[in-house]
Protein backbone atom coordinates (compact mmCIF):
# COMPACT_ATOMS: atom_id res chain seq x y z
CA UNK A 1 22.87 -3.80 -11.28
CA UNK A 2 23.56 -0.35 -9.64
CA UNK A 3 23.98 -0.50 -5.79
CA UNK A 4 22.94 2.45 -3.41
CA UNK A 5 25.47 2.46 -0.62
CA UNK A 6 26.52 5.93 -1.14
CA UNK A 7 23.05 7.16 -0.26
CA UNK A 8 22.27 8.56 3.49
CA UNK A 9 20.26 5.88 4.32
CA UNK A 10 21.22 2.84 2.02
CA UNK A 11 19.27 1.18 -0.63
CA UNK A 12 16.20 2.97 -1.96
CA UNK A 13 12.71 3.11 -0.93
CA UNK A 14 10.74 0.66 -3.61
CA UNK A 15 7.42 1.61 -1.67
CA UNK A 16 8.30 5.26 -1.53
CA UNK A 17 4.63 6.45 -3.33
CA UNK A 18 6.61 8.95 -5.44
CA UNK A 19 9.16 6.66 -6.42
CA UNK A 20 6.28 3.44 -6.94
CA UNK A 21 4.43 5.74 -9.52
CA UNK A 22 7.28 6.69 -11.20
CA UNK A 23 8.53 3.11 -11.60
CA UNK A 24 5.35 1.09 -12.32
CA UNK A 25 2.57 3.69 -13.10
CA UNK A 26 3.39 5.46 -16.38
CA UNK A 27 3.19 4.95 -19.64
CA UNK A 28 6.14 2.45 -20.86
CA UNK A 29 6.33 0.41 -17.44
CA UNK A 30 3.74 -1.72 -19.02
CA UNK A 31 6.27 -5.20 -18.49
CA UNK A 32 6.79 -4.57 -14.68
CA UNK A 33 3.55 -3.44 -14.47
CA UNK A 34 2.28 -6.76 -16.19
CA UNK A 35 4.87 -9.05 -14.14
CA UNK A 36 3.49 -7.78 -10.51
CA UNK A 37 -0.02 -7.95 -11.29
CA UNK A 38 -0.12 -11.47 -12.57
CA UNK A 39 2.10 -12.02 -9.26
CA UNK A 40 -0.45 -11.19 -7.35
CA UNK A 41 -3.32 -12.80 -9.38
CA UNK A 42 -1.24 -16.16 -9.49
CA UNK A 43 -2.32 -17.54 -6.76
CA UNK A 44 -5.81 -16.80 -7.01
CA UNK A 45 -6.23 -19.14 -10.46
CA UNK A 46 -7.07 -15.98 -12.58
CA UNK A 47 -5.88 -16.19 -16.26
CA UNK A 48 -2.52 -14.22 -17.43
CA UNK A 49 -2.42 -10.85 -18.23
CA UNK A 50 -1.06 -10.27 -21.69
CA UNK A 51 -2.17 -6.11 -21.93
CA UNK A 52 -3.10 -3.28 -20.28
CA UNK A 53 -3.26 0.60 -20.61
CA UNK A 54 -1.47 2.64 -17.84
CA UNK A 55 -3.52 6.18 -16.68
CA UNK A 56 -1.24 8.46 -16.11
CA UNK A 57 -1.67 9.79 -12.73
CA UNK A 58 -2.39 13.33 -13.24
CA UNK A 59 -3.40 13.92 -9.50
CA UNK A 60 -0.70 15.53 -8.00
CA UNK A 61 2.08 19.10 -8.65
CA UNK A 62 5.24 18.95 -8.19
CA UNK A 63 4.36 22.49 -5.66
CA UNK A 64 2.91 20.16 -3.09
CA UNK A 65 4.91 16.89 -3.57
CA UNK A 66 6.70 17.18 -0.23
CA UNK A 67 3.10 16.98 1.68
CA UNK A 68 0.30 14.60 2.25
CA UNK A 69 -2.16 16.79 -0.47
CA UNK A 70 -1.53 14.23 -3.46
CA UNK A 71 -2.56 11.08 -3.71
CA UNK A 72 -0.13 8.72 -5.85
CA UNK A 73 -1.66 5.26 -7.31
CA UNK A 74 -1.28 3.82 -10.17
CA UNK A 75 -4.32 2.99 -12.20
CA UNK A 76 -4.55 0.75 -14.90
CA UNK A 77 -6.99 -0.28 -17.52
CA UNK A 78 -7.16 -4.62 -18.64
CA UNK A 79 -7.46 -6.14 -22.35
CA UNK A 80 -11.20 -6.88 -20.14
CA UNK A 81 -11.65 -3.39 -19.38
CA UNK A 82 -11.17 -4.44 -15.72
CA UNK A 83 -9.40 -1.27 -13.92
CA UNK A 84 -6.86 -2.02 -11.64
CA UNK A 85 -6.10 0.40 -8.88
CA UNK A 86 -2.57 -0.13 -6.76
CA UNK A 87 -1.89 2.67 -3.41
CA UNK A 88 0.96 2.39 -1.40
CA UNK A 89 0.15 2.75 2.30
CA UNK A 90 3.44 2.67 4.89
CA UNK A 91 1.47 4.31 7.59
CA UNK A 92 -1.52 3.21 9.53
CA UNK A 93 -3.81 5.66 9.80
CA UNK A 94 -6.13 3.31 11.23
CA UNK A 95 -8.56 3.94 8.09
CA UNK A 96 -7.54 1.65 5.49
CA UNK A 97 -11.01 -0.64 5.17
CA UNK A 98 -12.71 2.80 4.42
CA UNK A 99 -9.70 4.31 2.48
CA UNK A 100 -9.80 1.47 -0.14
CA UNK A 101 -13.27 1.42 -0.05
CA UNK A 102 -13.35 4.97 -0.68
CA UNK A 103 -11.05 5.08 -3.90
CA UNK A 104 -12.19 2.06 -4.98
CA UNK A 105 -15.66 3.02 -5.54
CA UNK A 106 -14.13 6.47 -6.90
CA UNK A 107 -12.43 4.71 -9.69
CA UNK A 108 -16.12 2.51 -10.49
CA UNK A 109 -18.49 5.22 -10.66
CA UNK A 110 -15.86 7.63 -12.24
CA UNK A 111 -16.12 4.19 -15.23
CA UNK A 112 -19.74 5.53 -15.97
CA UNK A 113 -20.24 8.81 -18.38
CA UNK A 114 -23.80 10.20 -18.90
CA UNK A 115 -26.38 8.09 -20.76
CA UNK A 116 -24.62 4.97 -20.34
CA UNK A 117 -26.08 1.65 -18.88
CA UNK A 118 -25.21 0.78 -15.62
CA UNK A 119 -24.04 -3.24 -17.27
CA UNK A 120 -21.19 -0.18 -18.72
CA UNK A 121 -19.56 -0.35 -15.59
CA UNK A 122 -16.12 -2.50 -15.65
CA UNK A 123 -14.99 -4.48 -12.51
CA UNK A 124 -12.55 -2.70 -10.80
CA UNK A 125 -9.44 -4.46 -8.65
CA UNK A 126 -8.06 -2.38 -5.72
CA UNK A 127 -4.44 -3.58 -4.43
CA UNK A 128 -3.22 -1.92 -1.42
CA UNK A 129 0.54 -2.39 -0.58
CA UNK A 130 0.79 -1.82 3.64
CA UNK A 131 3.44 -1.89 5.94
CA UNK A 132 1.97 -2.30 8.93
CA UNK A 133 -0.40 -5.29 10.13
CA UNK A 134 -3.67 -4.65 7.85
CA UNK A 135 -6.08 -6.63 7.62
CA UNK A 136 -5.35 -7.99 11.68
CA UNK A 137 -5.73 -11.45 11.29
CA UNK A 138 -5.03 -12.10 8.25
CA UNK A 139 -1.44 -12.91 6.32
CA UNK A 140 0.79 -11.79 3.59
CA UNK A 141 -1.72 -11.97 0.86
CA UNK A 142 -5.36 -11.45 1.59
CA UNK A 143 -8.24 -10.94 -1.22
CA UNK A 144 -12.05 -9.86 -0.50
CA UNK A 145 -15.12 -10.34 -2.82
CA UNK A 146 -18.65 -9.86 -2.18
CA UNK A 147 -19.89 -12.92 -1.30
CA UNK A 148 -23.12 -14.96 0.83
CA UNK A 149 -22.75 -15.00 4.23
CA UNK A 150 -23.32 -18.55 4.76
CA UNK A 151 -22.62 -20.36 1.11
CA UNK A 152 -19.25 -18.00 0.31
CA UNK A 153 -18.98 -19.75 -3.18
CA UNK A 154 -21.99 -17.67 -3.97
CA UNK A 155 -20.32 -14.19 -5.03
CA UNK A 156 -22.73 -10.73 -5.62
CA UNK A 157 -21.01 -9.44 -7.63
CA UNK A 158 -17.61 -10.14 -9.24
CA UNK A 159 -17.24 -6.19 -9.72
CA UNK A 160 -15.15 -5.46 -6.53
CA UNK A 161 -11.81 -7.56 -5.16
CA UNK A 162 -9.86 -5.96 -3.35
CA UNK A 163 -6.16 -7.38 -2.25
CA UNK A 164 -4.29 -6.48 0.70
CA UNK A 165 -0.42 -7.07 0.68
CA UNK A 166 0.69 -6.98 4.22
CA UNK A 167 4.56 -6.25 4.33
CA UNK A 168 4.59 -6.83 7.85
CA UNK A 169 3.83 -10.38 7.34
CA UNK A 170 5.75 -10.49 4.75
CA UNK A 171 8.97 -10.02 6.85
CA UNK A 172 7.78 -12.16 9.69
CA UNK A 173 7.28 -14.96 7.08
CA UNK A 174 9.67 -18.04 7.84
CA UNK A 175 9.49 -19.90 4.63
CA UNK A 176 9.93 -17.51 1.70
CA UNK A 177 9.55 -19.46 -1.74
CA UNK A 178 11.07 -17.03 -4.59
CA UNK A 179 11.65 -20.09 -6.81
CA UNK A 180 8.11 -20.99 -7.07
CA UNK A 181 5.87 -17.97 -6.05
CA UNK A 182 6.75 -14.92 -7.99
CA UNK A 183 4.67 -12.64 -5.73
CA UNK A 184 7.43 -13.13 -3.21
CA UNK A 185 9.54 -12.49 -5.52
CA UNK A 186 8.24 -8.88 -6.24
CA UNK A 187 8.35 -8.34 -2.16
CA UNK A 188 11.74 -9.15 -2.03
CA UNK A 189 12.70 -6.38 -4.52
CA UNK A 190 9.81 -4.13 -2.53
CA UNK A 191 11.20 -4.59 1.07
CA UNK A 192 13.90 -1.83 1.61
CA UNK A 193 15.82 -4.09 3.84
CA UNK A 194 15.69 -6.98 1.73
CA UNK A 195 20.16 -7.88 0.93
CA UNK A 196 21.47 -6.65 -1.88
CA UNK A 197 22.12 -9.75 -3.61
CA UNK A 198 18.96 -11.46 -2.75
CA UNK A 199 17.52 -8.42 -4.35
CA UNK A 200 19.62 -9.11 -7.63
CA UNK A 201 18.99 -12.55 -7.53
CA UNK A 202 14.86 -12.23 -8.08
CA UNK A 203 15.96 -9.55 -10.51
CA UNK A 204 17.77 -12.41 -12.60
CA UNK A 205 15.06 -14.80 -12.10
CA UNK A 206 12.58 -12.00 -13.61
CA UNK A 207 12.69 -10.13 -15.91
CA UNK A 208 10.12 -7.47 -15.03
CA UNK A 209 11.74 -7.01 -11.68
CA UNK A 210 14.84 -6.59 -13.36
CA UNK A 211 13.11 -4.09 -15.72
CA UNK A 212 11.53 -2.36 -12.06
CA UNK A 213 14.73 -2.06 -10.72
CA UNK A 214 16.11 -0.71 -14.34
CA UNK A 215 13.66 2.13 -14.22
CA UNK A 216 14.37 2.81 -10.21
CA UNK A 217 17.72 3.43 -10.80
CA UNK A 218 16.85 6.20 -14.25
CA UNK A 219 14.43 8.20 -12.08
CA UNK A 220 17.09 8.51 -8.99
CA UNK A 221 19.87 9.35 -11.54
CA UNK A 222 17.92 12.56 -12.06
CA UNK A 223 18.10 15.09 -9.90
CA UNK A 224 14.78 16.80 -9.56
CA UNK A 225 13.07 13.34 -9.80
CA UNK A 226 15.56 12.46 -6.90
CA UNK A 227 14.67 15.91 -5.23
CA UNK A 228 10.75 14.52 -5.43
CA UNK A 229 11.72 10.97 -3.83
CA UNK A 230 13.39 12.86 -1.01
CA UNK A 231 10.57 14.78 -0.27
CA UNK A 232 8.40 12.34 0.10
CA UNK A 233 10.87 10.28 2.58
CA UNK A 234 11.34 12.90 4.71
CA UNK A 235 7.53 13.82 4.56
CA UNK A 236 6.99 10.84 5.42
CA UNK A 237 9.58 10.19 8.26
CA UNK A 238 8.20 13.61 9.92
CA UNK A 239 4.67 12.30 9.55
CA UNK A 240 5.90 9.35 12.07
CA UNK A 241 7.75 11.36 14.33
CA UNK A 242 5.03 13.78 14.64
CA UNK A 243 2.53 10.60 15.52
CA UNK A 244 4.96 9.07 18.17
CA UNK A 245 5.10 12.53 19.61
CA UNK A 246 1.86 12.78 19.87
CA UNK A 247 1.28 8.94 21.21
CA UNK A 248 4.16 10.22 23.93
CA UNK A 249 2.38 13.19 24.98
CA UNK A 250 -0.46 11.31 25.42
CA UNK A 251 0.87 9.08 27.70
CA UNK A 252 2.76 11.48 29.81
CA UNK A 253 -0.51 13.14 30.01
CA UNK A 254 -2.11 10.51 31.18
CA UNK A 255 0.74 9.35 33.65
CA UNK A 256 0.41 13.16 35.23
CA UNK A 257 -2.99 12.79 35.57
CA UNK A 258 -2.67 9.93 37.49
CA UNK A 259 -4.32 7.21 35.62
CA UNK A 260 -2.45 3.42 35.53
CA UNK A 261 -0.19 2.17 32.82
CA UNK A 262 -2.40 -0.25 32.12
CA UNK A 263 -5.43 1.53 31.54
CA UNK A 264 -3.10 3.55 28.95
CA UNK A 265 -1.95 0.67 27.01
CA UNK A 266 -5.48 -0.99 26.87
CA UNK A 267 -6.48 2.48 25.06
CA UNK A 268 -3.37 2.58 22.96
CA UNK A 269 -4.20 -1.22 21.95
CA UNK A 270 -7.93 -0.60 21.08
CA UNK A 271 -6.89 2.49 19.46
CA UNK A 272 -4.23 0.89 17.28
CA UNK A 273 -7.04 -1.96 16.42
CA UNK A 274 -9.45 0.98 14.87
CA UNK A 275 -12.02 1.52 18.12
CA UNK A 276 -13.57 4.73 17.17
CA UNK A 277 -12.77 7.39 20.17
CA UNK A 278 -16.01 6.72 21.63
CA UNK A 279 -15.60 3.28 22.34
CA UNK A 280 -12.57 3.63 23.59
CA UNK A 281 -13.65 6.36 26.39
CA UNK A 282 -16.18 3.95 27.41
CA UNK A 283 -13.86 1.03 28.21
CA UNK A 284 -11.20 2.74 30.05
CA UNK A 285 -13.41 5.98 31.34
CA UNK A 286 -10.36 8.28 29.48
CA UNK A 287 -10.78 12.20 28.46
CA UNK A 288 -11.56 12.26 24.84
CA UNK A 289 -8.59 14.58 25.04
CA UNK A 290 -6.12 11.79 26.06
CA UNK A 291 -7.17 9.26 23.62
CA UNK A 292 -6.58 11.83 20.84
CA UNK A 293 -3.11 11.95 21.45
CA UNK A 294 -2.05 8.42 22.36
């Protein structure tokens, strides 16, 4: 398997959203494809997947690759016309309930052309990869249906279930069983700072990993398609910076102004937990104008 120590900043970005696409969202990545999403249904008792149609992703140019403009999923179609849709999300933008929510109802009522019945409409399965702590609470593999409040086996609906893959957990995880769960066997060969030979060990164990990685190391090898991955990394990267500039501003601000540490940090924490601005001003008595920037 080809190693990336030459590169700037060592082995590849699996979650890179340009470089995720490219890898398991086109047509012919059908087997990796097929390998991670019966991964992540394993543990939930669902049958095997044995087909399924890839959409290309026509969403995006390569003009405005390099900014935050184009959304990159893959989207996928079931032998049970379920639709499967799959985002990468590295950064918490503190919206990710409503952001799968969002382009997971995009993706049902998009299922529904004129004059058709409504029993038309397929289920559709949203899986958001996250690295950062999302949902709070909950751990590396979480999975939401529509259910009863008091007798959950009672479901509404089986037309939305939604998973959340928390890479954060994932790292923090103590007991990591690749031999017998092959979901962790995918997040090995996700996690960036996963060692290279545990990386090529899951590969060996798996043949749709190994086929993952196979297709990883084609699109680097080109140059323009290398160009793209960059781009995204560093938009990325400057995305962050710009954020923890802004979080440091804040608190200078707020230092200047005179108000206590404390009082900061309580309105960084509720902040960082989703508290809508409003919320937040009312607990600690900040400026709308400081919260913004912590």
């Amino acid at each position: 398997m080809k190693t990336f120590n030459n590169l700037p900043f060592g082995r590849p970005n699996p979650l890179n959203d340009f470089l995720f696409l490219k890898v398991m969202g086109q047509k012919g990545d059908e087997v990796q494809l097929l390998g991670f999403l019966n991964a992540v249904f394993h543990s939930s008792g669902k049958k095997q997947i044995t087909s399924l149609e890839i959409m290309d992703n026509t969403s995006f140019v390569k003009d405005n690759i390099d900014g935050k403009s184009c959304v990159l999923d893959v989207l996928a179609v079931l032998q049970d016309r379920t639709k499967v849709n799959i985002e990468v999300q590295l950064g918490n933008e503190y919206n990710m309930d409503k952001r799968s929510l969002f382009y997971w109802s995009k993706v049902y009522i998009e299922s529904l052309k004129d004059g058709q019945n409504y029993r038309e409409l397929p289920n559709v399965i949203a899986i958001n990869i996250v690295d950062f702590d999302f949902p709070r609470g909950g751990g590396v593999h979480t999975c939401f249906h529509l259910r009863e409040d008091t007798d959950p086996s009672l479901i509404f609906s089986s037309a939305l279930e939604i998973h959340c893959i928390n890479m954060v957990k994932w790292r923090k995880l103590k007991e990591k069983d690749i031999q017998n769960d092959p979901l962790h066997r995918w997040l090995v060969s996700f996690d960036k700072n996963s060692p290279q030979n545990l990386v090529e060990e899951v590969a060996k164990m798996d043949p749709a990993i190994m086929a993952a990685n196979e297709k990883m190391n084609y699109v680097l090898s080109d140059d323009p398609e290398s160009e793209h991955y960059w781009k995204r990394e560093m938009a990325r990267m400057d995305e962050r910076g710009r954020l923890e500039y802004a979080r440091d501003e804040g608190f200078a601000e707020g230092m200047e102004q005179g108000i206590e540490q404390s009082t900061i940090e309580i309105a960084q924490k509720l902040k960082k937990a989703g508290d809508s601005i409003e919320k937040i001003q009312a607990v600690t008595g900040l400026s709308m104008e400081v919260i913004e920037k912590l």
